[in-house]
N, C-alpha and C. Protein backbone atom coordinates (compact mmCIF):
# COMPACT_ATOMS: atom_id res chain seq x y z
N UNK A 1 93.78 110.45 103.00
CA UNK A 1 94.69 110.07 104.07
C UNK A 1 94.27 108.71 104.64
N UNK A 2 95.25 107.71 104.44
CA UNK A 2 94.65 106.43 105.17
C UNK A 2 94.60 106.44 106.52
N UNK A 3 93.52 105.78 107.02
CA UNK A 3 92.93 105.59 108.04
C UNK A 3 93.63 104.22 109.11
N UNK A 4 94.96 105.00 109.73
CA UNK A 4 95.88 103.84 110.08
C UNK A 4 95.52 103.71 111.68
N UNK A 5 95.83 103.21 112.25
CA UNK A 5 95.62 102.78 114.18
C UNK A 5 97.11 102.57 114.77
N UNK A 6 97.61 103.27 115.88
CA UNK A 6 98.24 103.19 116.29
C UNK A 6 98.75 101.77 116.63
N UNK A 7 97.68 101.07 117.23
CA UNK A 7 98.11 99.71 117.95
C UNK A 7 98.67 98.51 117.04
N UNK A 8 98.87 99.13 115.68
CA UNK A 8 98.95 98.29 114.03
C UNK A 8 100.66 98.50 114.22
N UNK A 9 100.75 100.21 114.14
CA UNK A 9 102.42 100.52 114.41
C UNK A 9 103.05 99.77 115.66
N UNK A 10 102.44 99.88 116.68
CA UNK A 10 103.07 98.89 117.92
C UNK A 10 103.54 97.53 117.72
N UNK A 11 102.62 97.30 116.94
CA UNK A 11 102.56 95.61 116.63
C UNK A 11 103.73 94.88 115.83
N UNK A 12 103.56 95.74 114.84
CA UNK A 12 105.33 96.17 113.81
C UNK A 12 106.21 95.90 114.70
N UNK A 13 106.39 97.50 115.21
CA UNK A 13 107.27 97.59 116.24
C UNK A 13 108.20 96.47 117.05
N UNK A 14 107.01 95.36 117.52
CA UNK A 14 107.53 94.46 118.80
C UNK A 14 107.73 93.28 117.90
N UNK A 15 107.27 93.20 116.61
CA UNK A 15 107.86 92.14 115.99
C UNK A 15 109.15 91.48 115.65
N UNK A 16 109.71 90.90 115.06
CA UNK A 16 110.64 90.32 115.30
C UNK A 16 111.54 91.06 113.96
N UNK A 17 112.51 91.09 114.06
CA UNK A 17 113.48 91.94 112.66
C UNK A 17 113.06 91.54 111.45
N UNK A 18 112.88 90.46 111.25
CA UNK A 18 113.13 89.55 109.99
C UNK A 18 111.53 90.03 109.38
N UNK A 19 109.91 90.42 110.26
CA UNK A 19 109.08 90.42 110.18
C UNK A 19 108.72 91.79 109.64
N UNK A 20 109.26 92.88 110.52
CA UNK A 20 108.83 94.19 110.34
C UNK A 20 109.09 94.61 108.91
N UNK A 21 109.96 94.41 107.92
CA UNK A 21 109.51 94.65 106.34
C UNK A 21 108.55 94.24 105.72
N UNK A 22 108.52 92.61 106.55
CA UNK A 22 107.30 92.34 105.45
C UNK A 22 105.43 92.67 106.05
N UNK A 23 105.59 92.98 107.35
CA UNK A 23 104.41 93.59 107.57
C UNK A 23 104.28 94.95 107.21
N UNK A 24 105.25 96.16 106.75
CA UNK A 24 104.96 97.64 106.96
C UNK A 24 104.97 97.01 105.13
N UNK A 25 105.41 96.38 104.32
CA UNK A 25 105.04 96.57 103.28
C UNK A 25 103.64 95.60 102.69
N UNK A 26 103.08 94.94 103.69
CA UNK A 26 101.90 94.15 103.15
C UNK A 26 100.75 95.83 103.98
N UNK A 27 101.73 95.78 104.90
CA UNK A 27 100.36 96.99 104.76
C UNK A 27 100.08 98.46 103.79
N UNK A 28 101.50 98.64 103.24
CA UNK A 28 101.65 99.41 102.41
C UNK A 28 100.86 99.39 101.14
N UNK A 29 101.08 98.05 100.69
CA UNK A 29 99.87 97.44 99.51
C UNK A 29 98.70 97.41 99.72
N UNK A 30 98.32 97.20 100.72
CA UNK A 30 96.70 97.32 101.44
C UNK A 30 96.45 98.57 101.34
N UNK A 31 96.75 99.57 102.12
CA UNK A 31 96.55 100.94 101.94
C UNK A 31 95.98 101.25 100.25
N UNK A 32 97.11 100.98 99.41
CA UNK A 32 97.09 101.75 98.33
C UNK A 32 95.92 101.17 97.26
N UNK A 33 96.02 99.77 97.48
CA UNK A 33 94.96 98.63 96.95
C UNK A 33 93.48 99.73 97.18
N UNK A 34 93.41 100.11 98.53
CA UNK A 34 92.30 99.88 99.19
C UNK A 34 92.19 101.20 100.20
N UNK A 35 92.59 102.74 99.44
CA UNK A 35 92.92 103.94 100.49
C UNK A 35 91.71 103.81 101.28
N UNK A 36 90.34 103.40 101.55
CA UNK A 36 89.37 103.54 102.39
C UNK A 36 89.28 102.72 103.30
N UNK A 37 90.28 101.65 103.54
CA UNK A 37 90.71 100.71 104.36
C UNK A 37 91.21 100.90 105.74
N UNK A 38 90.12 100.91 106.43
CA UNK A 38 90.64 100.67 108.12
C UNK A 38 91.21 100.10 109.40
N UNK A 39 92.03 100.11 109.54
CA UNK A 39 93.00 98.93 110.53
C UNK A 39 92.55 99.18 111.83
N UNK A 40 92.68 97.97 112.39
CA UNK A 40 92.13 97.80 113.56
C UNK A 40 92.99 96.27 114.55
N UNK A 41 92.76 96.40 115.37
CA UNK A 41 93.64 94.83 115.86
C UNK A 41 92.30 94.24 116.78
N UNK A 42 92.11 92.90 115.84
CA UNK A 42 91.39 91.83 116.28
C UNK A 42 91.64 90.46 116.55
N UNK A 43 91.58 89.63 117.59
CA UNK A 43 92.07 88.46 117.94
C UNK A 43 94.09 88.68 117.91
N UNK A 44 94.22 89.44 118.35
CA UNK A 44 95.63 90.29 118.62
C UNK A 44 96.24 90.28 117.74
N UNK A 45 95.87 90.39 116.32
CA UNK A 45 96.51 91.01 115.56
C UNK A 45 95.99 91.66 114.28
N UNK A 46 96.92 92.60 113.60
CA UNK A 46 96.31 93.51 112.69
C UNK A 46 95.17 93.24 111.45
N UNK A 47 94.17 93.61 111.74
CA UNK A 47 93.25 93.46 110.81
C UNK A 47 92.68 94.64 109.93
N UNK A 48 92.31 94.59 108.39
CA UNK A 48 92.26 95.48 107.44
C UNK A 48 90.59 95.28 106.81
N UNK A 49 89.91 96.71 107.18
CA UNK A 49 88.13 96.34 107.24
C UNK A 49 87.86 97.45 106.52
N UNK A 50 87.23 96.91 105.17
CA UNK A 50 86.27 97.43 104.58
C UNK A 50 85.19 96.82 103.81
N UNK A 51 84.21 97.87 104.47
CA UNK A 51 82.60 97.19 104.45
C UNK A 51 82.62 95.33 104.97
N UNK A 52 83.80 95.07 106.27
CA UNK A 52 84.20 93.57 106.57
C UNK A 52 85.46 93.43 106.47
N UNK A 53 85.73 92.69 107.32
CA UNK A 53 86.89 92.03 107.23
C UNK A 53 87.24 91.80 105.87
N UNK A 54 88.69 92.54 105.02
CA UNK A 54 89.51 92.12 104.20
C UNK A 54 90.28 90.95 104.19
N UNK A 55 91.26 91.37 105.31
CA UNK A 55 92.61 90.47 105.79
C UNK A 55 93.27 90.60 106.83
N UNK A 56 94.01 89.90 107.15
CA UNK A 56 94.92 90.34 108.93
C UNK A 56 95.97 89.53 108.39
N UNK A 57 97.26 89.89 109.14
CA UNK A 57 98.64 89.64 109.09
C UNK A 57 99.24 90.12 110.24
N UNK A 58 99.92 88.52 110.51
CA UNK A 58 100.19 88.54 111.81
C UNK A 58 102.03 87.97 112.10
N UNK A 59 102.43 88.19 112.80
CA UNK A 59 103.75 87.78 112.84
C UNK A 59 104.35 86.48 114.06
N UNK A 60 104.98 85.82 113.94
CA UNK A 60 105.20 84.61 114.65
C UNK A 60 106.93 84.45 114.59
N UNK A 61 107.52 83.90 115.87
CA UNK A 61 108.62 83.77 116.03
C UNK A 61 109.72 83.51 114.83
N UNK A 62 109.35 82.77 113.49
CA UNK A 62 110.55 82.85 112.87
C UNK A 62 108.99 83.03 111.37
N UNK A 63 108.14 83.06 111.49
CA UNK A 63 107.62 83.40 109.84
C UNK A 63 106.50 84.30 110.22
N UNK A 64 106.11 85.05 109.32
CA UNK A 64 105.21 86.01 109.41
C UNK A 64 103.27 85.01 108.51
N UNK A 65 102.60 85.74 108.81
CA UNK A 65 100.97 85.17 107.76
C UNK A 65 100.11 86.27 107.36
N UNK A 66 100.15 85.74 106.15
CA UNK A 66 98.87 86.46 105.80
C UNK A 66 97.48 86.17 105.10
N UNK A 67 96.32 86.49 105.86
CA UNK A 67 94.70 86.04 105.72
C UNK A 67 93.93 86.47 104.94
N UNK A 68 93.76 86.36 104.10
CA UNK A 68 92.26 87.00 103.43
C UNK A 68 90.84 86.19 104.31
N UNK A 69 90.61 87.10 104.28
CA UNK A 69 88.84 86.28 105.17
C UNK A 69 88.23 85.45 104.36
N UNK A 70 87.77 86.18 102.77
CA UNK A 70 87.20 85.20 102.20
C UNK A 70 88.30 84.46 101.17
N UNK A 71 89.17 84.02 101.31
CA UNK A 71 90.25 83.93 100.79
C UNK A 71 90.32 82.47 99.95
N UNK A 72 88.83 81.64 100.10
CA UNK A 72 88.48 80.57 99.47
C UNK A 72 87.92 81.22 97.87
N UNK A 73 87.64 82.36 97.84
CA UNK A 73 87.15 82.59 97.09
C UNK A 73 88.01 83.83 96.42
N UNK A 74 89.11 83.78 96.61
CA UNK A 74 90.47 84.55 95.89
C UNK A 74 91.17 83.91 95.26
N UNK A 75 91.60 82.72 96.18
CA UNK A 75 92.80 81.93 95.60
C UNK A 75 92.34 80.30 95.31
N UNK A 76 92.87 79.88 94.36
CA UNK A 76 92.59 78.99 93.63
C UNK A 76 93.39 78.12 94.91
N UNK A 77 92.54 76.64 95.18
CA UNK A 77 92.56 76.00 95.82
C UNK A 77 94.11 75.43 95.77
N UNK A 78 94.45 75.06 94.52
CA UNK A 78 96.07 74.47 94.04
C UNK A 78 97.27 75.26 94.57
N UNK A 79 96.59 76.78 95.00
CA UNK A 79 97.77 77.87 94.99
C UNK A 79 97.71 78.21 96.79
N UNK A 80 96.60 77.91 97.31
CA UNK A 80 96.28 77.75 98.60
C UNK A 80 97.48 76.68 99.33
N UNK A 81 98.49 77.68 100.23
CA UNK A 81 99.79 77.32 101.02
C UNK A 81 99.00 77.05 102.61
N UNK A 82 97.40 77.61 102.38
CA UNK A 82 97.32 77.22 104.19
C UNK A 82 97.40 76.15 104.97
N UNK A 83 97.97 74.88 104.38
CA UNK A 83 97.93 73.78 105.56
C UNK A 83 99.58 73.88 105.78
N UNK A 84 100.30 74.88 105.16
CA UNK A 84 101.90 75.16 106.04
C UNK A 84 101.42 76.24 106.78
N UNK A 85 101.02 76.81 107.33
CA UNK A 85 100.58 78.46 108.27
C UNK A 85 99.41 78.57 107.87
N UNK A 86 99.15 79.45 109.29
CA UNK A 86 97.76 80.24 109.03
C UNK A 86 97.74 81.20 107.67
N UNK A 87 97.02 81.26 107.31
CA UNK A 87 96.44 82.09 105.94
C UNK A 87 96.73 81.47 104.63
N UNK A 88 96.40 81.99 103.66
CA UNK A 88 96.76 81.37 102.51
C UNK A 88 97.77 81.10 101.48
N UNK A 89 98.94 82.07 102.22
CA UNK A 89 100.64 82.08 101.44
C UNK A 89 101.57 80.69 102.50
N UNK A 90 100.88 80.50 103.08
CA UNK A 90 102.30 79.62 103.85
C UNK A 90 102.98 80.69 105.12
N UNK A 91 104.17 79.64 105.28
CA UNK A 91 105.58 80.83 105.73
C UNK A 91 106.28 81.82 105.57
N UNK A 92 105.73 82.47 105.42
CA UNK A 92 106.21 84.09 105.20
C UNK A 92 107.58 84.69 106.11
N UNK A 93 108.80 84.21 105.73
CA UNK A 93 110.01 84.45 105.87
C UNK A 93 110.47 85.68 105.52
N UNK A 94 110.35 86.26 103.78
CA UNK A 94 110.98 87.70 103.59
C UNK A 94 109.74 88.05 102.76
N UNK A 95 109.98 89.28 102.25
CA UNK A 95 109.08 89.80 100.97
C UNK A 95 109.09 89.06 99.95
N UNK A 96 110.31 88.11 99.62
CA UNK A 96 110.18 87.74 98.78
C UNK A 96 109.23 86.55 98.58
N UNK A 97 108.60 85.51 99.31
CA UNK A 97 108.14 84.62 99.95
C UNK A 97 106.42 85.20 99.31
N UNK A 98 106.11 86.46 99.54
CA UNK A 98 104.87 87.13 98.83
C UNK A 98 104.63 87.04 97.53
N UNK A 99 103.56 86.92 97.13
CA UNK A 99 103.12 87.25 95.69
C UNK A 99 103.04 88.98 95.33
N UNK A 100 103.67 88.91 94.00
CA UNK A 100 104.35 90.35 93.53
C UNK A 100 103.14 91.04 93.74
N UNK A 101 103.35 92.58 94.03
CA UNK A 101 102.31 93.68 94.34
C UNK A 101 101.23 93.47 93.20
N UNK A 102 101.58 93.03 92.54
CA UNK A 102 100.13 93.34 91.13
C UNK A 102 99.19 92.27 91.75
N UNK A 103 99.91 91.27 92.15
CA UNK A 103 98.94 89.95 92.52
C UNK A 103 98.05 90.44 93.75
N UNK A 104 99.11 90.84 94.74
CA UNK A 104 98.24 91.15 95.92
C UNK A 104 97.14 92.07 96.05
N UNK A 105 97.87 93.27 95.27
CA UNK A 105 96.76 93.97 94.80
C UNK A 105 95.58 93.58 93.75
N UNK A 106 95.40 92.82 93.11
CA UNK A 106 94.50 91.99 93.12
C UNK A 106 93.81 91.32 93.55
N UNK A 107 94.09 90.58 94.58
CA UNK A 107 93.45 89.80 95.63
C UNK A 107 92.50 91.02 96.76
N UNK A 108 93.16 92.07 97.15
CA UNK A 108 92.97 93.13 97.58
C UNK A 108 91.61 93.44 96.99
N UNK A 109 91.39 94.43 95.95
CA UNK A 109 90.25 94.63 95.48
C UNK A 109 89.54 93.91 95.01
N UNK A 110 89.70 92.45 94.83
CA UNK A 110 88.87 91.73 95.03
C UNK A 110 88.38 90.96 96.11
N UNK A 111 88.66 91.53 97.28
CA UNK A 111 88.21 91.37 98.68
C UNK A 111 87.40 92.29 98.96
N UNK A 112 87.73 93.27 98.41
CA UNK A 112 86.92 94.28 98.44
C UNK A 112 85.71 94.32 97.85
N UNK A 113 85.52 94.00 96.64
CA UNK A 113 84.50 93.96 95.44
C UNK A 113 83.51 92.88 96.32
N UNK A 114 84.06 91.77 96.91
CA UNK A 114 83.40 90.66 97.60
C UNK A 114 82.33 91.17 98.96
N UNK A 115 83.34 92.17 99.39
CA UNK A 115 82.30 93.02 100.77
C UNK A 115 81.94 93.98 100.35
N UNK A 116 82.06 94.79 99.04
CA UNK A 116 80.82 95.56 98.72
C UNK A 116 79.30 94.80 98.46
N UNK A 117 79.53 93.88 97.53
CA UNK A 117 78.11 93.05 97.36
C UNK A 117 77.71 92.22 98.55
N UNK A 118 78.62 92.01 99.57
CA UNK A 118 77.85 91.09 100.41
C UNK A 118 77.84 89.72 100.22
N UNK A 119 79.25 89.36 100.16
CA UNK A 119 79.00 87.57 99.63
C UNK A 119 79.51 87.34 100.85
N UNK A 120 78.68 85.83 100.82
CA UNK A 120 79.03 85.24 102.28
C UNK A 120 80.19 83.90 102.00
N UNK A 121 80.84 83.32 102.74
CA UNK A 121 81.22 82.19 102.39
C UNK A 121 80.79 81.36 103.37
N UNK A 122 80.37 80.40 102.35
CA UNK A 122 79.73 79.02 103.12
C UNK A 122 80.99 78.51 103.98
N UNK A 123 80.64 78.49 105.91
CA UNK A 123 81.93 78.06 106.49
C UNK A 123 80.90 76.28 106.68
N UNK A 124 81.50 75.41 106.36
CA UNK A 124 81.37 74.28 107.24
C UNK A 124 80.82 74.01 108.83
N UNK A 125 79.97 73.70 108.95
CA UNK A 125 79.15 73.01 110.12
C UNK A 125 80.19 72.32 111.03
N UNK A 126 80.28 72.54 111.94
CA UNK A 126 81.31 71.66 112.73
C UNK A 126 80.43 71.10 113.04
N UNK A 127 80.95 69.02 113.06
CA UNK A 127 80.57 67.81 113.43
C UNK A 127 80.08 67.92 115.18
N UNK A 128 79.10 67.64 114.91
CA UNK A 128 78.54 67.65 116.46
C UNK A 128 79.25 66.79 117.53
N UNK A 129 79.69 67.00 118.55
CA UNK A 129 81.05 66.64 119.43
C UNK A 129 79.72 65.53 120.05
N UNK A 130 80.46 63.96 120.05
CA UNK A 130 80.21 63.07 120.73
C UNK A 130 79.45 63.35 122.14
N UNK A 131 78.07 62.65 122.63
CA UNK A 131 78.14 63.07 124.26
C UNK A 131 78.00 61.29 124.71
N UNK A 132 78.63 62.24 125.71
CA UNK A 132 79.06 60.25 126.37
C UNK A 132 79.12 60.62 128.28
N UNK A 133 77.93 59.66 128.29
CA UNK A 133 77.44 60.15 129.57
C UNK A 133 77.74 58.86 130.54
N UNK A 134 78.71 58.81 131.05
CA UNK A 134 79.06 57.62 132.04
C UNK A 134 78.49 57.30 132.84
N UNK A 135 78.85 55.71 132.87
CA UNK A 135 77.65 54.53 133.76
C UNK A 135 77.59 55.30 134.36
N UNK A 136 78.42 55.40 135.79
CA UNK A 136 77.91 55.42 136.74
C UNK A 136 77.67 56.95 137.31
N UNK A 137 77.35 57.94 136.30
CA UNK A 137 76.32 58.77 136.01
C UNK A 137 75.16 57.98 135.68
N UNK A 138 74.75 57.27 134.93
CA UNK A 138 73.34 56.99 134.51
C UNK A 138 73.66 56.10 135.71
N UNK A 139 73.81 55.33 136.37
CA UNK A 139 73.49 54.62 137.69
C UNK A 139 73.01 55.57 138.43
N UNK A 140 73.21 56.53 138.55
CA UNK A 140 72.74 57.63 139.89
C UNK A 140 71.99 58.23 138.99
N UNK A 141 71.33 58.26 138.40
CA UNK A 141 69.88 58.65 137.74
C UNK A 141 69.19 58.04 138.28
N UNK A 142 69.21 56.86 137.34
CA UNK A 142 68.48 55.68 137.20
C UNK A 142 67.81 55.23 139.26
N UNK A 143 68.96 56.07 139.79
CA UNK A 143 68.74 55.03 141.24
C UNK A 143 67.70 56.39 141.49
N UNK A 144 67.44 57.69 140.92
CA UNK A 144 66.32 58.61 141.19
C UNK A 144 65.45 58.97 140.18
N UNK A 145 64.11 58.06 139.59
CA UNK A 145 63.71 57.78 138.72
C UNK A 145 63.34 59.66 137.93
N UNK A 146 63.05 60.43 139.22
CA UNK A 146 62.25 61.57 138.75
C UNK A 146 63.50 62.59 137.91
N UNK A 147 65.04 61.93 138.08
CA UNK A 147 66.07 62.71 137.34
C UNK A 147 66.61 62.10 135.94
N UNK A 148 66.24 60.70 136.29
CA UNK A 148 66.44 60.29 134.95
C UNK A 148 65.69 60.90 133.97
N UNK A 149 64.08 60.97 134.31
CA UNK A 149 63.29 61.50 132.92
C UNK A 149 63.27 63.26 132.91
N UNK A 150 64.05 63.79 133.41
CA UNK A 150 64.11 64.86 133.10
C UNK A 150 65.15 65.17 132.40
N UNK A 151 66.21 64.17 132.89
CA UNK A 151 67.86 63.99 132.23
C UNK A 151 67.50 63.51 130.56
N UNK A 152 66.74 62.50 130.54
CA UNK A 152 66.45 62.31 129.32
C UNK A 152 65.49 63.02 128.66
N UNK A 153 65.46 64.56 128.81
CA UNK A 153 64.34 64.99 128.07
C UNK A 153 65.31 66.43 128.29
N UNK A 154 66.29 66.50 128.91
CA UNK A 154 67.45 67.70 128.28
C UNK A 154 67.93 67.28 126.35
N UNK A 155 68.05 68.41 126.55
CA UNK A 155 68.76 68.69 125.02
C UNK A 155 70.38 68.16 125.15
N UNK A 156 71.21 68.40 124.22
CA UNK A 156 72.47 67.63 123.88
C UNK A 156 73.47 68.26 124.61
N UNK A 157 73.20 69.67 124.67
CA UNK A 157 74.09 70.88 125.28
C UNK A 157 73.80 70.52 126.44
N UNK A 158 73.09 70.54 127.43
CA UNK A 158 72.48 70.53 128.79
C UNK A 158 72.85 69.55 129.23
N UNK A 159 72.66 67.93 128.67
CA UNK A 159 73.41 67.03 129.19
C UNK A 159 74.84 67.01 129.21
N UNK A 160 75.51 67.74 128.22
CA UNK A 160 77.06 67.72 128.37
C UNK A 160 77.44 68.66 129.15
N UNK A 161 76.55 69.58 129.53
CA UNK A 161 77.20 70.38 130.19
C UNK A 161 77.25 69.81 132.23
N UNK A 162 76.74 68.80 132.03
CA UNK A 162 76.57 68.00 133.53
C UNK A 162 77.62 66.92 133.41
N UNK A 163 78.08 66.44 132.33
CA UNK A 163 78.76 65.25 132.70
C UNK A 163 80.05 66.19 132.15
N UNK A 164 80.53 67.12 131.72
CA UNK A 164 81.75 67.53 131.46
C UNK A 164 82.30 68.15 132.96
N UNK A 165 81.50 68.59 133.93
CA UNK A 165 81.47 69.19 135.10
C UNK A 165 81.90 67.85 135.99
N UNK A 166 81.13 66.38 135.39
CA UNK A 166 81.77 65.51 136.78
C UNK A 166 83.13 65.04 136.26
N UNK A 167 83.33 64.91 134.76
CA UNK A 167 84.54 64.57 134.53
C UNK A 167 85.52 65.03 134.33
N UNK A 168 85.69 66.87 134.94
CA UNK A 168 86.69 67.71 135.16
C UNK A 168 87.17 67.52 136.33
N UNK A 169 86.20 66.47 137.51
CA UNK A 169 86.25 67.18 138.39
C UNK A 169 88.05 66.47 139.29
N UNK A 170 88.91 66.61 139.71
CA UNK A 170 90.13 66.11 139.76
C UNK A 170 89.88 64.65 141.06
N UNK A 171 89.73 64.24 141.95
CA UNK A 171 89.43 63.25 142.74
C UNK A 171 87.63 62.96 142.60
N UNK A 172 88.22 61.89 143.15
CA UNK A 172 86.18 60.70 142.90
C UNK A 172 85.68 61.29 143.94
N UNK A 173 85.80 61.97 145.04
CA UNK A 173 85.32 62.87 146.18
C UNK A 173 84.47 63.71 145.73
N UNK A 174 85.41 64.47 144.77
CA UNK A 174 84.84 65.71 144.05
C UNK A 174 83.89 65.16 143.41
N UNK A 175 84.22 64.56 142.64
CA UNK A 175 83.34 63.75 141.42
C UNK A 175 81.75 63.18 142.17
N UNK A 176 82.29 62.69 143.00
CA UNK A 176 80.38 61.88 143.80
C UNK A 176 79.52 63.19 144.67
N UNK A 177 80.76 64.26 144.97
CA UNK A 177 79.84 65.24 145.43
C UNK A 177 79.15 65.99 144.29
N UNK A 178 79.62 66.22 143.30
CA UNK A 178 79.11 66.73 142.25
C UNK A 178 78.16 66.13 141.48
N UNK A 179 78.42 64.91 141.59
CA UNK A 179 77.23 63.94 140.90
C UNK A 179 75.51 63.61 142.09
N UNK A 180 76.04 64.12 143.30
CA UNK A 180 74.75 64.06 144.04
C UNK A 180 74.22 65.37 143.84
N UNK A 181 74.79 66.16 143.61
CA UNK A 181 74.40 67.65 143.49
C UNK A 181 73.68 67.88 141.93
N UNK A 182 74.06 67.12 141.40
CA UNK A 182 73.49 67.42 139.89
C UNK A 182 72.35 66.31 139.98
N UNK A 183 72.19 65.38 140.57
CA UNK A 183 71.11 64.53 140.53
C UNK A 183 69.97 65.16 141.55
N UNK A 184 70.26 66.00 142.42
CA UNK A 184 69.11 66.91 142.93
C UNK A 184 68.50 67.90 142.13
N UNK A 185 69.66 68.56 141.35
CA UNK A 185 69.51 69.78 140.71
C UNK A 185 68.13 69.47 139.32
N UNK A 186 68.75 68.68 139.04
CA UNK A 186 68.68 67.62 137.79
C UNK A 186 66.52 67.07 137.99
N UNK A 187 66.93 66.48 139.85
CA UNK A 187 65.33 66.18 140.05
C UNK A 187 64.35 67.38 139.80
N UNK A 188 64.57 68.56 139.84
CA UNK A 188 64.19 69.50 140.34
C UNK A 188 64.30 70.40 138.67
N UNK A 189 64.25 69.83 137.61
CA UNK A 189 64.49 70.18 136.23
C UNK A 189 65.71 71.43 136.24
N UNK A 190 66.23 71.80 136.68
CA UNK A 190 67.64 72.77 136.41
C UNK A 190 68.64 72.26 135.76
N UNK A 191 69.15 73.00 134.69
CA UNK A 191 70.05 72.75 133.96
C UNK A 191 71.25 73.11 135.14
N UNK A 192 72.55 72.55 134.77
CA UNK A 192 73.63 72.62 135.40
C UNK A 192 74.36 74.28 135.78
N UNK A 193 73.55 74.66 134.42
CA UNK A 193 73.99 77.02 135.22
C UNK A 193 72.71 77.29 135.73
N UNK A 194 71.92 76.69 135.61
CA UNK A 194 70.38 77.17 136.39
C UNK A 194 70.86 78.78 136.94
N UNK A 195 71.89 78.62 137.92
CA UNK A 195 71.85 80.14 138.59
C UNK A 195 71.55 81.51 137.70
N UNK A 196 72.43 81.28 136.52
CA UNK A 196 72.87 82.14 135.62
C UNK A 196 71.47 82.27 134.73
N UNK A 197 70.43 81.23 134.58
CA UNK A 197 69.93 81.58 133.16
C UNK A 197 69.05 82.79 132.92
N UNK A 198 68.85 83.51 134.45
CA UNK A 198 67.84 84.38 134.34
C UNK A 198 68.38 86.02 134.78
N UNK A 199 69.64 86.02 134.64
CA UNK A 199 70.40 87.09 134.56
C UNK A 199 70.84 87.99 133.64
């Protein structure tokens, strides 16, 4: 008996007409691909786990998607539709728009075969985000020598997390009160959550 979740049927349910065939039959193929397959709803929408994340399929105002997790390592890069929609088919309009049951079911147990052994896929390193710490932040260091060298002896995170705080802040009011407050905090070696770190 497959192991279905109510909140999977809801999800159907509130979808849009054009959607609800092609989700009750991508899950239909999943099931049968994969009867030990457990549904669950993650990042709000339906996801299919065994021994890991399989796949999720999700529905959107006029096209439906569907994900394989490791899905770099299913589908041949040439046949890979994901830069039209999330997942790796594209726009998912009708059933027909899917690759025929033999295919999917293929892809299927071999999602499977992939989280029985435990393969990982190498995700990409995201590029370390620029930090850019404005003059007249380093002017109000600099004018309290004992915050500058502590400022310069934070890590990359710690300093951004002080200058993203003055440059949220909406008026230069805000902004110079916040910047005297972090140049005390700052003298006094505290990172900008100081409150929090020992909670």
């Amino acid at each position: 008996m497959p192991t279905t979740d109510p909140r999977v049927d809801e999800y159907i349910a509130k979808s849009a007409e054009f959607a609800q065939p092609i989700l009750t039959h991508l899950r239909q193929v999943i099931h049968a691909a994969c009867p030990e397959v457990k549904e669950t709803i993650k990042w709000s929408m339906p996801n299919f786990d065994y021994h890991g994340i399989i796949c999720s399929f999700a529905a959107f105002k006029q096209h439906c998607a569907l994900n394989f997790w490791k899905g770099e390592l299913l589908i041949a890069a040439e046949d890979d539709k994901g830069k039209e929609a999330m997942g790796q088919f594209g726009r998912i309009t009708s059933v027909k728009d899917l690759p025929p049951k033999k295919d999917l079911t293929a892809y299927i147990k071999k999602a499977m075969q992939l989280n029985e052994q435990g393969t990982k896929v190498a995700r990409p390193k995201a590029a370390p985000r620029e930090l850019v710490v404005l003059d007249y932040f380093i002017a109000a260091l600099e004018a309290e020598p004992a915050a500058y060298e502590v400022f310069n002896n934070f890590s990359a995170s710690a300093k951004r997390e002080y200058c993203e705080w003055l440059t949220e802040a909406k008026t230069e009011a805000t902004r110079d009160k916040r910047m005297a407050q972090a140049v005390e905090w700052i003298a006094e070696g505290k990172k900008r959550n100081w409150k929090y770190e020992n909670c």
